[in-house]
PDB file of N, CA and C in Angstrom:
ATOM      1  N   UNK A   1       0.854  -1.162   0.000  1.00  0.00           N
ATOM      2  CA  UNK A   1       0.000   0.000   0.000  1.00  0.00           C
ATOM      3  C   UNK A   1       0.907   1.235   0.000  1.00  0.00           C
ATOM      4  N   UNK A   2       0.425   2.339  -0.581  1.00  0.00           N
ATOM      5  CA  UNK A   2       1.217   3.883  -0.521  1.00  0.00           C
ATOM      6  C   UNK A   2       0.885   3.844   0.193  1.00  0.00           C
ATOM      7  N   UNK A   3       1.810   5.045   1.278  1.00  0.00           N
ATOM      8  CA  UNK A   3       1.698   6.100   1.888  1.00  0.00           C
ATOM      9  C   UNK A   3       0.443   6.672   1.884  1.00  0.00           C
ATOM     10  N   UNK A   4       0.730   7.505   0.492  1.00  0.00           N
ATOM     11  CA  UNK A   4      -0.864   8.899   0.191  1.00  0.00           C
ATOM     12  C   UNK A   4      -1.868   8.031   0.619  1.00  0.00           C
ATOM     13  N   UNK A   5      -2.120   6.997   0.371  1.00  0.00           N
ATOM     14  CA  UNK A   5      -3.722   6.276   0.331  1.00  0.00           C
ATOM     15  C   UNK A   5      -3.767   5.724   2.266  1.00  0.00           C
ATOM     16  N   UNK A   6      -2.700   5.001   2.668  1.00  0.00           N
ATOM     17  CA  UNK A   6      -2.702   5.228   4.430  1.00  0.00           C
ATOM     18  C   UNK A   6      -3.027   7.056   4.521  1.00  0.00           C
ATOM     19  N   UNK A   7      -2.956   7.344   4.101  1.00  0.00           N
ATOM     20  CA  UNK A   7      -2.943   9.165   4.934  1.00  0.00           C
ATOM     21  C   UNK A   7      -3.864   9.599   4.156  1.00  0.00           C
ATOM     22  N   UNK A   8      -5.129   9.330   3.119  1.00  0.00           N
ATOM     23  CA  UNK A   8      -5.974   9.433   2.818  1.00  0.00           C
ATOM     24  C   UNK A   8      -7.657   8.710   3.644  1.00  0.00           C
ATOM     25  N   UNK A   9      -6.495   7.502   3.574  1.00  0.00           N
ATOM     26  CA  UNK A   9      -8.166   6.776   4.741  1.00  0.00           C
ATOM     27  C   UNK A   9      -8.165   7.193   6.138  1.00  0.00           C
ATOM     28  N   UNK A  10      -6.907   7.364   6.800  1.00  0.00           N
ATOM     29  CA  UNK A  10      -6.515   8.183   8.318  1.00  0.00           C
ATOM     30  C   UNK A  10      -5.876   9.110   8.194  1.00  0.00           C
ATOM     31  N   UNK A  11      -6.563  10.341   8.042  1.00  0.00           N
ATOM     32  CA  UNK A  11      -6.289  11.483   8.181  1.00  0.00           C
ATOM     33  C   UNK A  11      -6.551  11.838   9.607  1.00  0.00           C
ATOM     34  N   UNK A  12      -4.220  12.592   9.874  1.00  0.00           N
ATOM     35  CA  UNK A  12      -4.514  13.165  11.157  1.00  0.00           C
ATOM     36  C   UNK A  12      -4.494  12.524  12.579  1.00  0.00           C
ATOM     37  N   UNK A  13      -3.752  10.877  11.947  1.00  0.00           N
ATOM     38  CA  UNK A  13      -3.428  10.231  12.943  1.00  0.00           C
ATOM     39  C   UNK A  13      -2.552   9.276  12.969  1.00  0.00           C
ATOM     40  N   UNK A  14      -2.255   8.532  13.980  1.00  0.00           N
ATOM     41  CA  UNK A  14      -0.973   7.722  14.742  1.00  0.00           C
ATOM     42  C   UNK A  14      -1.464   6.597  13.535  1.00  0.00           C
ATOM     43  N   UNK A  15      -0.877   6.032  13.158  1.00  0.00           N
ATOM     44  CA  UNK A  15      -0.689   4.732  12.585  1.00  0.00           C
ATOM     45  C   UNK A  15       0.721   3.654  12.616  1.00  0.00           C
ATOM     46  N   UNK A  16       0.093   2.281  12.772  1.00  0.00           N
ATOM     47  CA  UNK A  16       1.296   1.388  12.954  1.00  0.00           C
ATOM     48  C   UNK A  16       1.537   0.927  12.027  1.00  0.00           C
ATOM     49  N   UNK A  17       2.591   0.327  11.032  1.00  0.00           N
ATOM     50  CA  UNK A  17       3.414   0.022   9.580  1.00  0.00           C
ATOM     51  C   UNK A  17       4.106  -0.999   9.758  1.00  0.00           C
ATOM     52  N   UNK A  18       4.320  -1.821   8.479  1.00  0.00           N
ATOM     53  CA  UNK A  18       5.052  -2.273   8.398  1.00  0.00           C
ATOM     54  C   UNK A  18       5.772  -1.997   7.097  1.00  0.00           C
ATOM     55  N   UNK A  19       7.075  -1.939   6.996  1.00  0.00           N
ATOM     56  CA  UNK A  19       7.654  -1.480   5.569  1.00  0.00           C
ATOM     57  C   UNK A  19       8.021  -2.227   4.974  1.00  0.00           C
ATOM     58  N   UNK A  20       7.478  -2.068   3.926  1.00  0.00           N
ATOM     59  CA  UNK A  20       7.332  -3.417   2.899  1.00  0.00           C
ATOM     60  C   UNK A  20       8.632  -3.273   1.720  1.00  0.00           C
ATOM     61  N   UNK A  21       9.134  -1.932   1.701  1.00  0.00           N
ATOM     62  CA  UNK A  21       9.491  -1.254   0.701  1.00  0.00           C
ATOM     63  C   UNK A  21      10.517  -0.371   0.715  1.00  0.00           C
ATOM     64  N   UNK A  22      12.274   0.392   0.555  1.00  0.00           N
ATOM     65  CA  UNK A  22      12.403   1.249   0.812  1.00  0.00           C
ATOM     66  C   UNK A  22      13.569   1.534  -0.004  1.00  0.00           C
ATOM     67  N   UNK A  23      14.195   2.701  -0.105  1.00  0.00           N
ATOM     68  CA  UNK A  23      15.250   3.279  -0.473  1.00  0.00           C
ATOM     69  C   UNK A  23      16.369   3.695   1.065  1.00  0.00           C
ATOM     70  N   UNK A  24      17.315   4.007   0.841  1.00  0.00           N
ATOM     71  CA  UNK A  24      18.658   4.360   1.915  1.00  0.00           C
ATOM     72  C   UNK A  24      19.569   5.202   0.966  1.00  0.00           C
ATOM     73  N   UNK A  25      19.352   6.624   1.078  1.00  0.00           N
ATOM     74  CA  UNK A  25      20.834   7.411   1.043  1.00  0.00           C
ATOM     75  C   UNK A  25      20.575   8.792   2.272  1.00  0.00           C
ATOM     76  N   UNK A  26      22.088   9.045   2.412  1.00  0.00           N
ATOM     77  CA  UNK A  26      22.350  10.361   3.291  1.00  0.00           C
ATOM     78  C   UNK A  26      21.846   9.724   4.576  1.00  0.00           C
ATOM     79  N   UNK A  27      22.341   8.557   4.998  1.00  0.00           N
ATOM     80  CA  UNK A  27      21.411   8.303   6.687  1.00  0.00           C
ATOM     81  C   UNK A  27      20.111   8.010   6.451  1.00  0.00           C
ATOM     82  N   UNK A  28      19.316   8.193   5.570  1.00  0.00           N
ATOM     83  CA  UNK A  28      17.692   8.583   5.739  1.00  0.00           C
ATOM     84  C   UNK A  28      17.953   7.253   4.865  1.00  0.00           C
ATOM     85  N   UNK A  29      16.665   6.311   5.398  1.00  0.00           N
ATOM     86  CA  UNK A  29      15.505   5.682   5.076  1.00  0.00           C
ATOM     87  C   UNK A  29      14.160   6.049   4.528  1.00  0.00           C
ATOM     88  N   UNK A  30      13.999   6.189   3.345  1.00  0.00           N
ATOM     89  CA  UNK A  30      12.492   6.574   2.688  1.00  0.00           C
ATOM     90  C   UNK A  30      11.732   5.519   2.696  1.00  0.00           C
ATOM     91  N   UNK A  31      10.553   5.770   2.759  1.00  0.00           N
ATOM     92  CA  UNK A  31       9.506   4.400   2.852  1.00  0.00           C
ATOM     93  C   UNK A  31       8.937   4.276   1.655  1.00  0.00           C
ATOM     94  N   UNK A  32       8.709   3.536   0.950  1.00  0.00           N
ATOM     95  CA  UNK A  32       7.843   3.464  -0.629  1.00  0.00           C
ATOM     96  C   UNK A  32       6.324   2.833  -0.207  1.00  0.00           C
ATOM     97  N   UNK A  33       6.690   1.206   0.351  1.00  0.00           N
ATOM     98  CA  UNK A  33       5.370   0.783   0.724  1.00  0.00           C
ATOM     99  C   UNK A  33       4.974   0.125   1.787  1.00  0.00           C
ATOM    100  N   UNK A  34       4.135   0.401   2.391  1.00  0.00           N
ATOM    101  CA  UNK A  34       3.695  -0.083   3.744  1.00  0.00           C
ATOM    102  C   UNK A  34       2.296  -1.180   3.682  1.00  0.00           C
ATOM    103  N   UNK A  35       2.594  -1.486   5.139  1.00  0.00           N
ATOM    104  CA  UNK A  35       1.829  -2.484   5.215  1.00  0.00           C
ATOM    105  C   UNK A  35       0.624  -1.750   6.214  1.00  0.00           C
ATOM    106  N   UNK A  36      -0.258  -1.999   6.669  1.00  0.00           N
ATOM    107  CA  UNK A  36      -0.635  -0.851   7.671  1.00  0.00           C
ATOM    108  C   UNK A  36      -1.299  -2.413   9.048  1.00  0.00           C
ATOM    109  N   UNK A  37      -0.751  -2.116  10.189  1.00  0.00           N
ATOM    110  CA  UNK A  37      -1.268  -2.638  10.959  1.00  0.00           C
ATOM    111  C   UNK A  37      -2.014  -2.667  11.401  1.00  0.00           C
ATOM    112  N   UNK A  38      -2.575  -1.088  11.582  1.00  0.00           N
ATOM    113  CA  UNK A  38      -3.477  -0.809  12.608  1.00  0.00           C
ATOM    114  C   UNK A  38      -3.508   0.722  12.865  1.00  0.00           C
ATOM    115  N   UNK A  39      -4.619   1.581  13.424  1.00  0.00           N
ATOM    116  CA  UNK A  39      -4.547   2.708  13.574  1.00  0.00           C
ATOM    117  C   UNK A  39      -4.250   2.375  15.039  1.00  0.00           C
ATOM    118  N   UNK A  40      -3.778   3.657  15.544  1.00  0.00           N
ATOM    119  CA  UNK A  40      -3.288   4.083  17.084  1.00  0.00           C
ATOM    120  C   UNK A  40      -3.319   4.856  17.403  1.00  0.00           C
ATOM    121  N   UNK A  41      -4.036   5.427  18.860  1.00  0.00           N
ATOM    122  CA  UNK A  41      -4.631   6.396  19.019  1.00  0.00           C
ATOM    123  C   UNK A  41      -3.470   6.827  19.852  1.00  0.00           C
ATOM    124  N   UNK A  42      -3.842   8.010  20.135  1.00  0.00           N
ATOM    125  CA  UNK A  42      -2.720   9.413  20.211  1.00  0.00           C
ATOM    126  C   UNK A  42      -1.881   8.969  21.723  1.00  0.00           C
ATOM    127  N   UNK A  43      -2.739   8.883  22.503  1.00  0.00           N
ATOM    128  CA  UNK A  43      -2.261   8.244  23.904  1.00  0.00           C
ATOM    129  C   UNK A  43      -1.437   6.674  24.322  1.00  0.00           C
ATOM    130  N   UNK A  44      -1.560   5.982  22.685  1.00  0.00           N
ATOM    131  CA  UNK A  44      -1.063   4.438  23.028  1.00  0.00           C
ATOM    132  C   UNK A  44       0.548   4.911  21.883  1.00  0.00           C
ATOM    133  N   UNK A  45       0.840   5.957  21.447  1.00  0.00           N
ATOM    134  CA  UNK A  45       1.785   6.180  20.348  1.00  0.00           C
ATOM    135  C   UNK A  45       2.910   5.661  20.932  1.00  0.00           C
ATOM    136  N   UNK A  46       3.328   6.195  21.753  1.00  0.00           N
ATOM    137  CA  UNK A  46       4.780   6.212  22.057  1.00  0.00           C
ATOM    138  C   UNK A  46       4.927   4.550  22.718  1.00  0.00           C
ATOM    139  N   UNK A  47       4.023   4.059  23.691  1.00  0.00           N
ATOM    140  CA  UNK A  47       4.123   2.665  23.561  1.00  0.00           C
ATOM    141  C   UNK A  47       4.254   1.698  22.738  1.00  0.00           C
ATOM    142  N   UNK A  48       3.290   1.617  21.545  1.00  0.00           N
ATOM    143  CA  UNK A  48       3.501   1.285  20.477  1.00  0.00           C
ATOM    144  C   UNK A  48       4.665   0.888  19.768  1.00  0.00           C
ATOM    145  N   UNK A  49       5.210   2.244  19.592  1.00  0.00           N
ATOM    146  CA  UNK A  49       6.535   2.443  19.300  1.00  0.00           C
ATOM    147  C   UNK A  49       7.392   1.917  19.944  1.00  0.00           C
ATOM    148  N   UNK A  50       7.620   2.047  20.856  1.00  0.00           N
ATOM    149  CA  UNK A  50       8.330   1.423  21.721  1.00  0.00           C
ATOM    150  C   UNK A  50       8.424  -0.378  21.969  1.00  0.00           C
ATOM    151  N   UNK A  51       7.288  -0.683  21.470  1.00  0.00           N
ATOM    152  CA  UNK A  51       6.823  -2.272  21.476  1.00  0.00           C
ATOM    153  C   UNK A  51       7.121  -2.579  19.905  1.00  0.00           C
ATOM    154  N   UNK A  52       7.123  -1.573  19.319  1.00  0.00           N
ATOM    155  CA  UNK A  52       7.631  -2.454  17.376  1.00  0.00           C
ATOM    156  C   UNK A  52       8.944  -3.014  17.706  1.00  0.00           C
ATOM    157  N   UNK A  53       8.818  -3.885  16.643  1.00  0.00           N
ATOM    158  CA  UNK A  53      10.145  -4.224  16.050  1.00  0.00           C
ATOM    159  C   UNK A  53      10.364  -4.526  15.042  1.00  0.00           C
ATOM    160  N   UNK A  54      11.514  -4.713  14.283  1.00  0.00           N
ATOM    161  CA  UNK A  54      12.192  -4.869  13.218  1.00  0.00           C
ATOM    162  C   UNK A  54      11.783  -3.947  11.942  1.00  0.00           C
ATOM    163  N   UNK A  55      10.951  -4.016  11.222  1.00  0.00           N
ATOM    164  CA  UNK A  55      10.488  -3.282   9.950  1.00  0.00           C
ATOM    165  C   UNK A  55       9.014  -2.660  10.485  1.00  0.00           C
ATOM    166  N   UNK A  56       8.569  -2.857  11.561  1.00  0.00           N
ATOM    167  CA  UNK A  56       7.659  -2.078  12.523  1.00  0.00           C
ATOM    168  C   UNK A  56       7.931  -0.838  13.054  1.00  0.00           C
ATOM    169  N   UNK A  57       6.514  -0.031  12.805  1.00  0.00           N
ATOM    170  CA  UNK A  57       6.807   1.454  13.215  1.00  0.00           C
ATOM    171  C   UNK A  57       5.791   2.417  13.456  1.00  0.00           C
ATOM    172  N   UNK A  58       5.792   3.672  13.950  1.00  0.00           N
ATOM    173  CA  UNK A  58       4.368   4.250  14.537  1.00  0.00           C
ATOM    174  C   UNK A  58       4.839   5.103  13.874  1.00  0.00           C
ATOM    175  N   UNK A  59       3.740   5.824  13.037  1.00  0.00           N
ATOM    176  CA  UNK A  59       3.721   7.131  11.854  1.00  0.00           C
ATOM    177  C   UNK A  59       2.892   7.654  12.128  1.00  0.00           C
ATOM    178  N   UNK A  60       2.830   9.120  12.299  1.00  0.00           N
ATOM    179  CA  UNK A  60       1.923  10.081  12.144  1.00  0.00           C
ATOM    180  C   UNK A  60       1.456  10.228  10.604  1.00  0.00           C
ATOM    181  N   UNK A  61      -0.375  10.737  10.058  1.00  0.00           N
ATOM    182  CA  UNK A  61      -0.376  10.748   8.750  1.00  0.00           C
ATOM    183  C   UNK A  61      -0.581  12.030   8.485  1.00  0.00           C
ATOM    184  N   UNK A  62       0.016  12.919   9.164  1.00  0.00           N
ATOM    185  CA  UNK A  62       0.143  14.996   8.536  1.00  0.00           C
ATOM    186  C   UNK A  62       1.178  15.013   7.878  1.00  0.00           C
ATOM    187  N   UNK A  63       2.095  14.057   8.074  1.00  0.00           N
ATOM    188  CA  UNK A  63       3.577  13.860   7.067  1.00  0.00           C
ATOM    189  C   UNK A  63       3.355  13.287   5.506  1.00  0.00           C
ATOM    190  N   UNK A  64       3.638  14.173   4.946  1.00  0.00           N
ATOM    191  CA  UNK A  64       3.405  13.811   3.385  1.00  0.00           C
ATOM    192  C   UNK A  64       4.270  12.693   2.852  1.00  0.00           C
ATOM    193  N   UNK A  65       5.587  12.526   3.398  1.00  0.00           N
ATOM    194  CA  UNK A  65       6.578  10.853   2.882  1.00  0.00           C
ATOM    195  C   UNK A  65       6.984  10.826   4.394  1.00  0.00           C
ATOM    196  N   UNK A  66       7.577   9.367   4.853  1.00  0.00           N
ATOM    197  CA  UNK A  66       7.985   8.598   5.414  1.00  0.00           C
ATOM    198  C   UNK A  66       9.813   8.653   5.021  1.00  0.00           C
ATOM    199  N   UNK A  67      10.092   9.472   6.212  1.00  0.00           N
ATOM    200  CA  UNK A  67      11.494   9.430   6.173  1.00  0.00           C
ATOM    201  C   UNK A  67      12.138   9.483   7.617  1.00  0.00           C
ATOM    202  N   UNK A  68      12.362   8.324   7.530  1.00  0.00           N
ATOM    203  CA  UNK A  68      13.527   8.058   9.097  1.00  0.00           C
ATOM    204  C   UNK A  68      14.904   7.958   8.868  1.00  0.00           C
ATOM    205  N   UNK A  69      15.317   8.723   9.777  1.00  0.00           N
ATOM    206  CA  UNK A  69      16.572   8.740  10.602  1.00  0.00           C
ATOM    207  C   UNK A  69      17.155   7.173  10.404  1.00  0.00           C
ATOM    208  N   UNK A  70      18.324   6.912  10.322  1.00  0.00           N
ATOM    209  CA  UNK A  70      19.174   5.429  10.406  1.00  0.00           C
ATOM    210  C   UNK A  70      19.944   6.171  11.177  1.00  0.00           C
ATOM    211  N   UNK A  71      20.037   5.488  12.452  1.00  0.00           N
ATOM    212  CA  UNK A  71      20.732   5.959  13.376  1.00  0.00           C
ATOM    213  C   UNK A  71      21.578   4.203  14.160  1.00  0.00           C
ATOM    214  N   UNK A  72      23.107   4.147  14.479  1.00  0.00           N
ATOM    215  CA  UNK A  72      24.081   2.701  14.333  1.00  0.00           C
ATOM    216  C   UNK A  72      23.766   2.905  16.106  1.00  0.00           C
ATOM    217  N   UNK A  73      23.653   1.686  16.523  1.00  0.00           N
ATOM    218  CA  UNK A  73      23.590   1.243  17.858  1.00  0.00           C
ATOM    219  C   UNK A  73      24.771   1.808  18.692  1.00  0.00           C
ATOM    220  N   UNK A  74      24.652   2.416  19.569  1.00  0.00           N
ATOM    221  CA  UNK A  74      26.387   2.964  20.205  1.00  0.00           C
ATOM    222  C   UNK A  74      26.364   1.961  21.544  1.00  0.00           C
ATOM    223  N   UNK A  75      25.483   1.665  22.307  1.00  0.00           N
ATOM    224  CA  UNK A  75      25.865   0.396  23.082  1.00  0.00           C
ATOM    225  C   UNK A  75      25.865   1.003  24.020  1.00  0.00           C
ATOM    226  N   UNK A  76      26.156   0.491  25.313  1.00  0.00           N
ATOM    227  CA  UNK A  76      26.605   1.508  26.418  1.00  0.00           C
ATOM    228  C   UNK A  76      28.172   0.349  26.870  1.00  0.00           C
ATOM    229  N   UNK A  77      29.175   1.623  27.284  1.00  0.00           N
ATOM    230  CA  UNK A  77      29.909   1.149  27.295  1.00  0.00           C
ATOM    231  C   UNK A  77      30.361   1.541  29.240  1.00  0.00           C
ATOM    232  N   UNK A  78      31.558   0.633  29.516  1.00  0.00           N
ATOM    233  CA  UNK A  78      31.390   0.631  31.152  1.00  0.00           C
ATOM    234  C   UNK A  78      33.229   1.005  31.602  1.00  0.00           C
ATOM    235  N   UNK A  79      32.962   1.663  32.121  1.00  0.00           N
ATOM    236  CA  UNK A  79      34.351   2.523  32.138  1.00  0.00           C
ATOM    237  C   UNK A  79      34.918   1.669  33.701  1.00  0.00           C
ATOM    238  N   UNK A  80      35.904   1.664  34.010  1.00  0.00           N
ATOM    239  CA  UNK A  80      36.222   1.619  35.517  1.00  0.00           C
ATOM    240  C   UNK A  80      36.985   3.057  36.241  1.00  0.00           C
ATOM    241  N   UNK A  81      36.373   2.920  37.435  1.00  0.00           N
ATOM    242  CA  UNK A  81      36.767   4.376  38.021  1.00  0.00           C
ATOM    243  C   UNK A  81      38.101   4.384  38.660  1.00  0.00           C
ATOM    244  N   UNK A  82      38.630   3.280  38.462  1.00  0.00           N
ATOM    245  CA  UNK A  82      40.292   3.281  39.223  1.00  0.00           C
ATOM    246  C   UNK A  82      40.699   2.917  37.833  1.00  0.00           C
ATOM    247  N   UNK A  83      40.448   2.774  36.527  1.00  0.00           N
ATOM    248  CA  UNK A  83      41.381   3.065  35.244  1.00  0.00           C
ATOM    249  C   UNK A  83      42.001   1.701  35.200  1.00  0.00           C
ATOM    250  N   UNK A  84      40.849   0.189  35.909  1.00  0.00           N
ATOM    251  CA  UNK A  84      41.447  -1.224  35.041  1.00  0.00           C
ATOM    252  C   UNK A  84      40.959  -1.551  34.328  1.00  0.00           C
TER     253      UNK A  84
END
């Protein structure tokens, strides 16, 4: 499914994806085609999100294309305070 046509039937709201589809330059991920999971209402967003995974994702539909950030795992790393 496009984009335009998800943001034609839900206009103006949280939606969950799956990306079926995409391009990669400059860091950015463009989305071509999605899968649509499910609508999500404004208060469950950030959970949501937080609960996707892999090619899963929570989109707002006031955004005309689908472009994320690729951002590389930095890890946490563990220092010692006496320097062993």
């Amino acid at each position: 499914m496009k984009w335009y046509a998800v943001r034609k039937m839900y206009p103006n709201q949280f939606v969950k994806l799956k990306a079926l589809s995409s391009k990669v330059a400059n860091g950015q991920e463009m989305i071509e085609d999605v899968a649509l999971i499910g609508v999500v209402e404004d208060r469950n967003a950030t959970n949501e999100l937080l609960k996707s995974k892999g090619d899963e994702f929570v989109y707002h539909t006031t955004h005309e294309n689908i472009v994320l950030e690729i951002r590389k795992d930095v890890g946490l790393r563990r220092f010692s305070e006496c320097g062993n």
